[in-house]
Protein backbone atom coordinates (compact mmCIF):
# COMPACT_ATOMS: atom_id res chain seq x y z
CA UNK A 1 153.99 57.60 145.88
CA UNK A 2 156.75 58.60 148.61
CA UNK A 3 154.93 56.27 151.04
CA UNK A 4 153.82 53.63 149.08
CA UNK A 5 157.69 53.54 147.84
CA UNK A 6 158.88 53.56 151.82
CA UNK A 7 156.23 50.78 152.82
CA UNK A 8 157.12 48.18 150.18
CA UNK A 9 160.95 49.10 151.12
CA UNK A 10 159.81 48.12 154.64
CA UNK A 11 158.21 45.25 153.50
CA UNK A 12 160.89 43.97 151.76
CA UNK A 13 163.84 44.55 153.93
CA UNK A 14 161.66 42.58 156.54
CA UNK A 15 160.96 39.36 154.09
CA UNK A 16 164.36 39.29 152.81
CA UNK A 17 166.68 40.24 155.70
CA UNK A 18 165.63 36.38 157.43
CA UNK A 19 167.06 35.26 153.90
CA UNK A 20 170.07 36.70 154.33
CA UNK A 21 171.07 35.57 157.59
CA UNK A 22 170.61 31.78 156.07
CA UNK A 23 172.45 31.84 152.97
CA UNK A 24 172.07 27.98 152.84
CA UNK A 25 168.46 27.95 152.59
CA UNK A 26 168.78 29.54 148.97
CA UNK A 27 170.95 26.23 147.85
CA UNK A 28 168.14 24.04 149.88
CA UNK A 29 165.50 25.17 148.02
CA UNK A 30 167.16 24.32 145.00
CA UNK A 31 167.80 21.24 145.38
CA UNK A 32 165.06 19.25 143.34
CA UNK A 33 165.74 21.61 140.05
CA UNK A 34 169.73 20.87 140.49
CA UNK A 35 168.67 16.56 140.75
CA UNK A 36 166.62 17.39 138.17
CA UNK A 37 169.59 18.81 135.69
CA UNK A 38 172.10 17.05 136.94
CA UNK A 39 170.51 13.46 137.26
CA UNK A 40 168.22 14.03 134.11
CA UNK A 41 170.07 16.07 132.10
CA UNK A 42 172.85 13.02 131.44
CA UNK A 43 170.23 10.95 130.40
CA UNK A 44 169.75 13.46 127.17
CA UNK A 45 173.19 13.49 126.25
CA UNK A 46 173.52 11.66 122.66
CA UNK A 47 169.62 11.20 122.44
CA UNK A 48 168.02 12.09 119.33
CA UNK A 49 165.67 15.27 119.15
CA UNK A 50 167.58 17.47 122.25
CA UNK A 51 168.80 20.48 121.65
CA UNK A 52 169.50 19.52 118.19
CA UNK A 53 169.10 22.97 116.78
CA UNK A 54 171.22 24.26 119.19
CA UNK A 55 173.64 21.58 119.16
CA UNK A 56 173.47 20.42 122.74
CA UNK A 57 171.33 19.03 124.98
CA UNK A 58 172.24 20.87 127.82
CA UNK A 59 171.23 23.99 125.73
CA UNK A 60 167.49 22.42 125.46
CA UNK A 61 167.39 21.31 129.24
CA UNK A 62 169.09 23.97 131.20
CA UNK A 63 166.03 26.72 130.44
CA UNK A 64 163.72 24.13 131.08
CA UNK A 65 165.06 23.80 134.98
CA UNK A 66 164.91 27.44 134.92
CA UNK A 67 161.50 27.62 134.73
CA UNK A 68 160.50 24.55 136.83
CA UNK A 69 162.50 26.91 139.57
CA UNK A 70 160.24 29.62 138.55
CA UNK A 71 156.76 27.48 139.36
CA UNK A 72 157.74 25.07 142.21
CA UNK A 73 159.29 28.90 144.23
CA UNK A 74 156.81 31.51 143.18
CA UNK A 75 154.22 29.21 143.59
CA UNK A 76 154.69 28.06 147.29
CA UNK A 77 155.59 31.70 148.08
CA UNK A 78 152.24 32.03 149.92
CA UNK A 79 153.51 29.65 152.11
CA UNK A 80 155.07 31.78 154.77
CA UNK A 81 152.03 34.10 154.57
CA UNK A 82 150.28 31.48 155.09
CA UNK A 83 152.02 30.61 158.42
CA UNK A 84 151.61 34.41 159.56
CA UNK A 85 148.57 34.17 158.77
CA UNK A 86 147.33 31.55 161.18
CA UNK A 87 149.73 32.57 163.96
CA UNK A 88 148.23 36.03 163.70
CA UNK A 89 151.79 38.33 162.77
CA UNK A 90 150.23 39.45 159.40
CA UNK A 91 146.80 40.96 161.45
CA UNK A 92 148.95 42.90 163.42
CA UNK A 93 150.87 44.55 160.31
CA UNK A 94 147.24 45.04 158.90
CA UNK A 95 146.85 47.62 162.24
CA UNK A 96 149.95 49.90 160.99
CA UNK A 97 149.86 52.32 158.47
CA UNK A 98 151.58 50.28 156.14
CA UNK A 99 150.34 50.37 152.66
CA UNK A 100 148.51 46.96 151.61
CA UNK A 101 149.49 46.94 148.35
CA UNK A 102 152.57 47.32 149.38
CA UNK A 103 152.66 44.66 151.71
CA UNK A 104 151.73 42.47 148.18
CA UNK A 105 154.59 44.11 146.41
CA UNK A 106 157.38 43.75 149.02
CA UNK A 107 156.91 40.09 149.24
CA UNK A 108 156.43 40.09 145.19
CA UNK A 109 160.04 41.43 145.05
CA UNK A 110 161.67 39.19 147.37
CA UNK A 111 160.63 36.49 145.96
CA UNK A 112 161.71 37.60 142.80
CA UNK A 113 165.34 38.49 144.13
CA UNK A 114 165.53 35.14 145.49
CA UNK A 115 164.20 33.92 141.97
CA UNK A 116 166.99 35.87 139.97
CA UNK A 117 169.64 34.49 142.43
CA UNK A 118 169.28 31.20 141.85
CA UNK A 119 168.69 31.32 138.30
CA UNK A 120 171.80 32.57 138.11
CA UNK A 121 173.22 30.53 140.13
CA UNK A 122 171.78 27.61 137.76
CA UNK A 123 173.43 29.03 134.40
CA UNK A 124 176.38 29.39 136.07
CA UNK A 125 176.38 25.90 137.14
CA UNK A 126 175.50 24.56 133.69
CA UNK A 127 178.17 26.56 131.76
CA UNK A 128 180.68 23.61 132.66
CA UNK A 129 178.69 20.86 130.96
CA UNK A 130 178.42 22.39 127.91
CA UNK A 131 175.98 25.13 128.28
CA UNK A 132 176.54 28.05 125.96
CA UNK A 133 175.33 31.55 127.25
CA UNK A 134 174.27 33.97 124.82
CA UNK A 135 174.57 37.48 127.38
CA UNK A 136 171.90 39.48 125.56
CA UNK A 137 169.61 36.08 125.47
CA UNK A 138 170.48 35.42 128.89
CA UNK A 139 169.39 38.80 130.32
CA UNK A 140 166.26 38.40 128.42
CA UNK A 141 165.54 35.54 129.55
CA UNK A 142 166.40 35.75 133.78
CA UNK A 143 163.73 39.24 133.24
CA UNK A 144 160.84 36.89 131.34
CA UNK A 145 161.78 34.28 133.83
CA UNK A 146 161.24 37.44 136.98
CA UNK A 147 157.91 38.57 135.48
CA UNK A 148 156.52 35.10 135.17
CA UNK A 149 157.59 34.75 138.97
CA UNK A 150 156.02 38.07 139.77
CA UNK A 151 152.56 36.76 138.85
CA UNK A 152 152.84 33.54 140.11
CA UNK A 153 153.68 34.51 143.45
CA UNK A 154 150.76 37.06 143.16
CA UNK A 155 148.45 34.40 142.60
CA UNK A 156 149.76 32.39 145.46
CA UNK A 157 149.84 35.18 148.09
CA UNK A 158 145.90 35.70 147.08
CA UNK A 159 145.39 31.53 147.45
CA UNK A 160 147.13 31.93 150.89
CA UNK A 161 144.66 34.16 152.10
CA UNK A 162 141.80 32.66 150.55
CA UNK A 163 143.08 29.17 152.25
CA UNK A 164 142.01 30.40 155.86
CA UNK A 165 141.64 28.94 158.43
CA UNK A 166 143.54 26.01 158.14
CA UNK A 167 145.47 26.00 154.69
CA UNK A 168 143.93 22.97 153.37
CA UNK A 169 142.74 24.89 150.30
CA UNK A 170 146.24 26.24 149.38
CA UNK A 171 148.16 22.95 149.55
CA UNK A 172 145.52 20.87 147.60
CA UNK A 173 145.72 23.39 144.89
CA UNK A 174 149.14 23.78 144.64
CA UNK A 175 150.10 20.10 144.58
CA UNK A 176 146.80 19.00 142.07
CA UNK A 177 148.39 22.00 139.92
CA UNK A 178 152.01 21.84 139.87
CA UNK A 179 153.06 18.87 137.98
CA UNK A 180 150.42 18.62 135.69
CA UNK A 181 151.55 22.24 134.36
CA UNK A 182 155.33 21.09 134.63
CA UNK A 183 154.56 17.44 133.09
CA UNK A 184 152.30 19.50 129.81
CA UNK A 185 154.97 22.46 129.52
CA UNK A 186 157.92 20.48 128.10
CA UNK A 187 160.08 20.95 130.22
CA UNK A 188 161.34 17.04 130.98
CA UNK A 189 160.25 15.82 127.89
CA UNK A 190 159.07 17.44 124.10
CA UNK A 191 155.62 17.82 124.01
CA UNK A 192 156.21 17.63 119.89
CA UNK A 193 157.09 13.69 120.25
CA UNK A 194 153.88 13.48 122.28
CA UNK A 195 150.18 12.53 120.73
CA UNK A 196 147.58 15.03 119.04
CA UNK A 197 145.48 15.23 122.37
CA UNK A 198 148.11 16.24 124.56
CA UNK A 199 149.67 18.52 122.25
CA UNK A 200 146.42 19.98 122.19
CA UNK A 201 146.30 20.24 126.10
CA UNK A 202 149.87 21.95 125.86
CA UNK A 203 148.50 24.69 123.93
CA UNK A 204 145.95 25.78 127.00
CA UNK A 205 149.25 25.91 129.39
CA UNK A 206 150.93 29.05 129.94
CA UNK A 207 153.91 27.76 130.79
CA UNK A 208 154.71 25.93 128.02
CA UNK A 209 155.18 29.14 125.68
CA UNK A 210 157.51 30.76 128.54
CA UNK A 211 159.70 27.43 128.15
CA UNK A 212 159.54 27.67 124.29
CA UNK A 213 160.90 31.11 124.86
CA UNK A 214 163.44 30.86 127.46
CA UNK A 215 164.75 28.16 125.33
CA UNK A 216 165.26 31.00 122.52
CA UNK A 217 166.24 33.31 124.04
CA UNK A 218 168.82 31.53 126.05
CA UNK A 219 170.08 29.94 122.73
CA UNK A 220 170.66 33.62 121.69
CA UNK A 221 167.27 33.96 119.30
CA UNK A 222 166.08 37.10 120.84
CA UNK A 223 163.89 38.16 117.53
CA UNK A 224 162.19 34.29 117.71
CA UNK A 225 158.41 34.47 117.24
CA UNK A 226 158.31 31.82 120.29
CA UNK A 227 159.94 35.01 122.54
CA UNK A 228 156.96 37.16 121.60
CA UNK A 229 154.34 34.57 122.82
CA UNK A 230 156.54 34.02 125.60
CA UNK A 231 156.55 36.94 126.86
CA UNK A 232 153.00 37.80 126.35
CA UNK A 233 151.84 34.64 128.53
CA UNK A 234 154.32 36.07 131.65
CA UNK A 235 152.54 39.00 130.89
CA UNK A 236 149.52 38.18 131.45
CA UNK A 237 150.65 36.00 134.27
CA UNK A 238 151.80 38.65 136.40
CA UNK A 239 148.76 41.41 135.28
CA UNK A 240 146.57 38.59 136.44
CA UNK A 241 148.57 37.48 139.72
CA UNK A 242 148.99 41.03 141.22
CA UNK A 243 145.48 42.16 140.42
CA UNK A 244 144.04 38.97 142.24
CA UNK A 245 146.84 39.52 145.14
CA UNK A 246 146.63 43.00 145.44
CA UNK A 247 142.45 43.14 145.28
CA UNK A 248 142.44 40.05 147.76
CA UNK A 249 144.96 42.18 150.39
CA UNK A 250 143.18 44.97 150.01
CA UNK A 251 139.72 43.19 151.09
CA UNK A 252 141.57 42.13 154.53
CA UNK A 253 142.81 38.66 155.93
């Protein structure tokens, strides 16, 4: 347990210290979920149907950007394993005593980190137009919001290394997957205004119970039914995600 402790610490501190040293590339990356709120998130203002249980629309919208952070990040985490990958640095950590597992978890918990910073940097942001933070809610809700990115970025480490040679595998998925699951979770748009058939679809998308959730919890409604199923769904996300990753690592790259 000692090592396995010391080698995702290693891990880590080598995935996260690049992140460190460019500050700016945390803001970058955020910059289609922070168009997104505050382009979008005017439109809403006034329009019948947002955040009308909560009062605000921001209140209905901000959560929603959380977790479209949450899939576009974890998602294209495998990215820069990806890119080791081919240019052969991750073979040569394969040769060192390092745990593999580990090597899984490590980059599991930077992304997370960089998940949780820029989340909050989000709510933060939004507490100026209106947004109303609930702290127990909130702290609910950033942890629901880590354990959904946990197994996402599981699943996309083990889609990186299935992907070899080239990659081609891991970009088509990602991009045929990503905004169909955004588009059917609600987070632009109510999937309850939508027709019978698509609510239907909804229903088969995990992500659409985490946004019910982080909506309730965020609005303070920790004991919400919609929190439970929520939370289940990340859940099983991130069982599923570091099973695949870890058993994938494991089997060598």
């Amino acid at each position: 347990m000692v090592k396995f402790l010391r080698d995702t610490t290693i891990v880590f501190s080598r995935e996260f210290t690049p992140e460190l040293r460019q500050p700016l590339s945390l803001i970058f990356s955020m910059t289609q979920p922070l168009l997104f709120m505050f382009l979008f998130g005017w439109l809403l203002q006034g329009v019948s149907g947002y955040g009308a249980s909560s009062g605000s629309s921001w209140q209905w919208f901000a959560p929603g950007i959380l977790v479209m952070m949450g899939l576009f990040g974890p998602m294209a985490a495998g990215h820069s394993l990806l890119i080791e990958l081919i240019g052969g640095a991750t073979e040569r950590m394969m040769v060192t005593p390092l745990s593999r597992t580990a090597m899984l978890i490590g980059r599991t918990m930077k992304e997370s980190v960089i998940l949780l910073v820029q989340a909050t940097l989000i709510v933060a942001l939004a507490l100026p137009l209106g947004f109303r933070l609930y702290p127990a809610g909130a702290l609910a809700g950033l942890a629901l919001l880590v354990i959904f990115g946990i197994g996402l970025s599981g699943l996309s480490f083990a889609l990186a290394i299935a992907a070899q040679p080239n990659g081609t595998l891991f970009w088509t998925v990602t991009q045929v997957l990503t905004y169909p699951l955004l588009l059917l979770s609600g987070v632009l748009l109510p999937i309850e205004h939508g027709p019978e058939w698509l609510r239907a679809i909804a229903k088969l998308n995990p992500i659409a119970y985490l946004v019910r959730a982080e909506r309730a919890l965020f609005a303070g409604k920790l004991a919400d039914l919609s929190s439970l199923y929520g939370l289940i769904a990340a859940c099983a996300l991130a069982a599923v995600g570091l099973f695949l990753g870890t058993r994938t690592m494991r089997r060598g790259v």
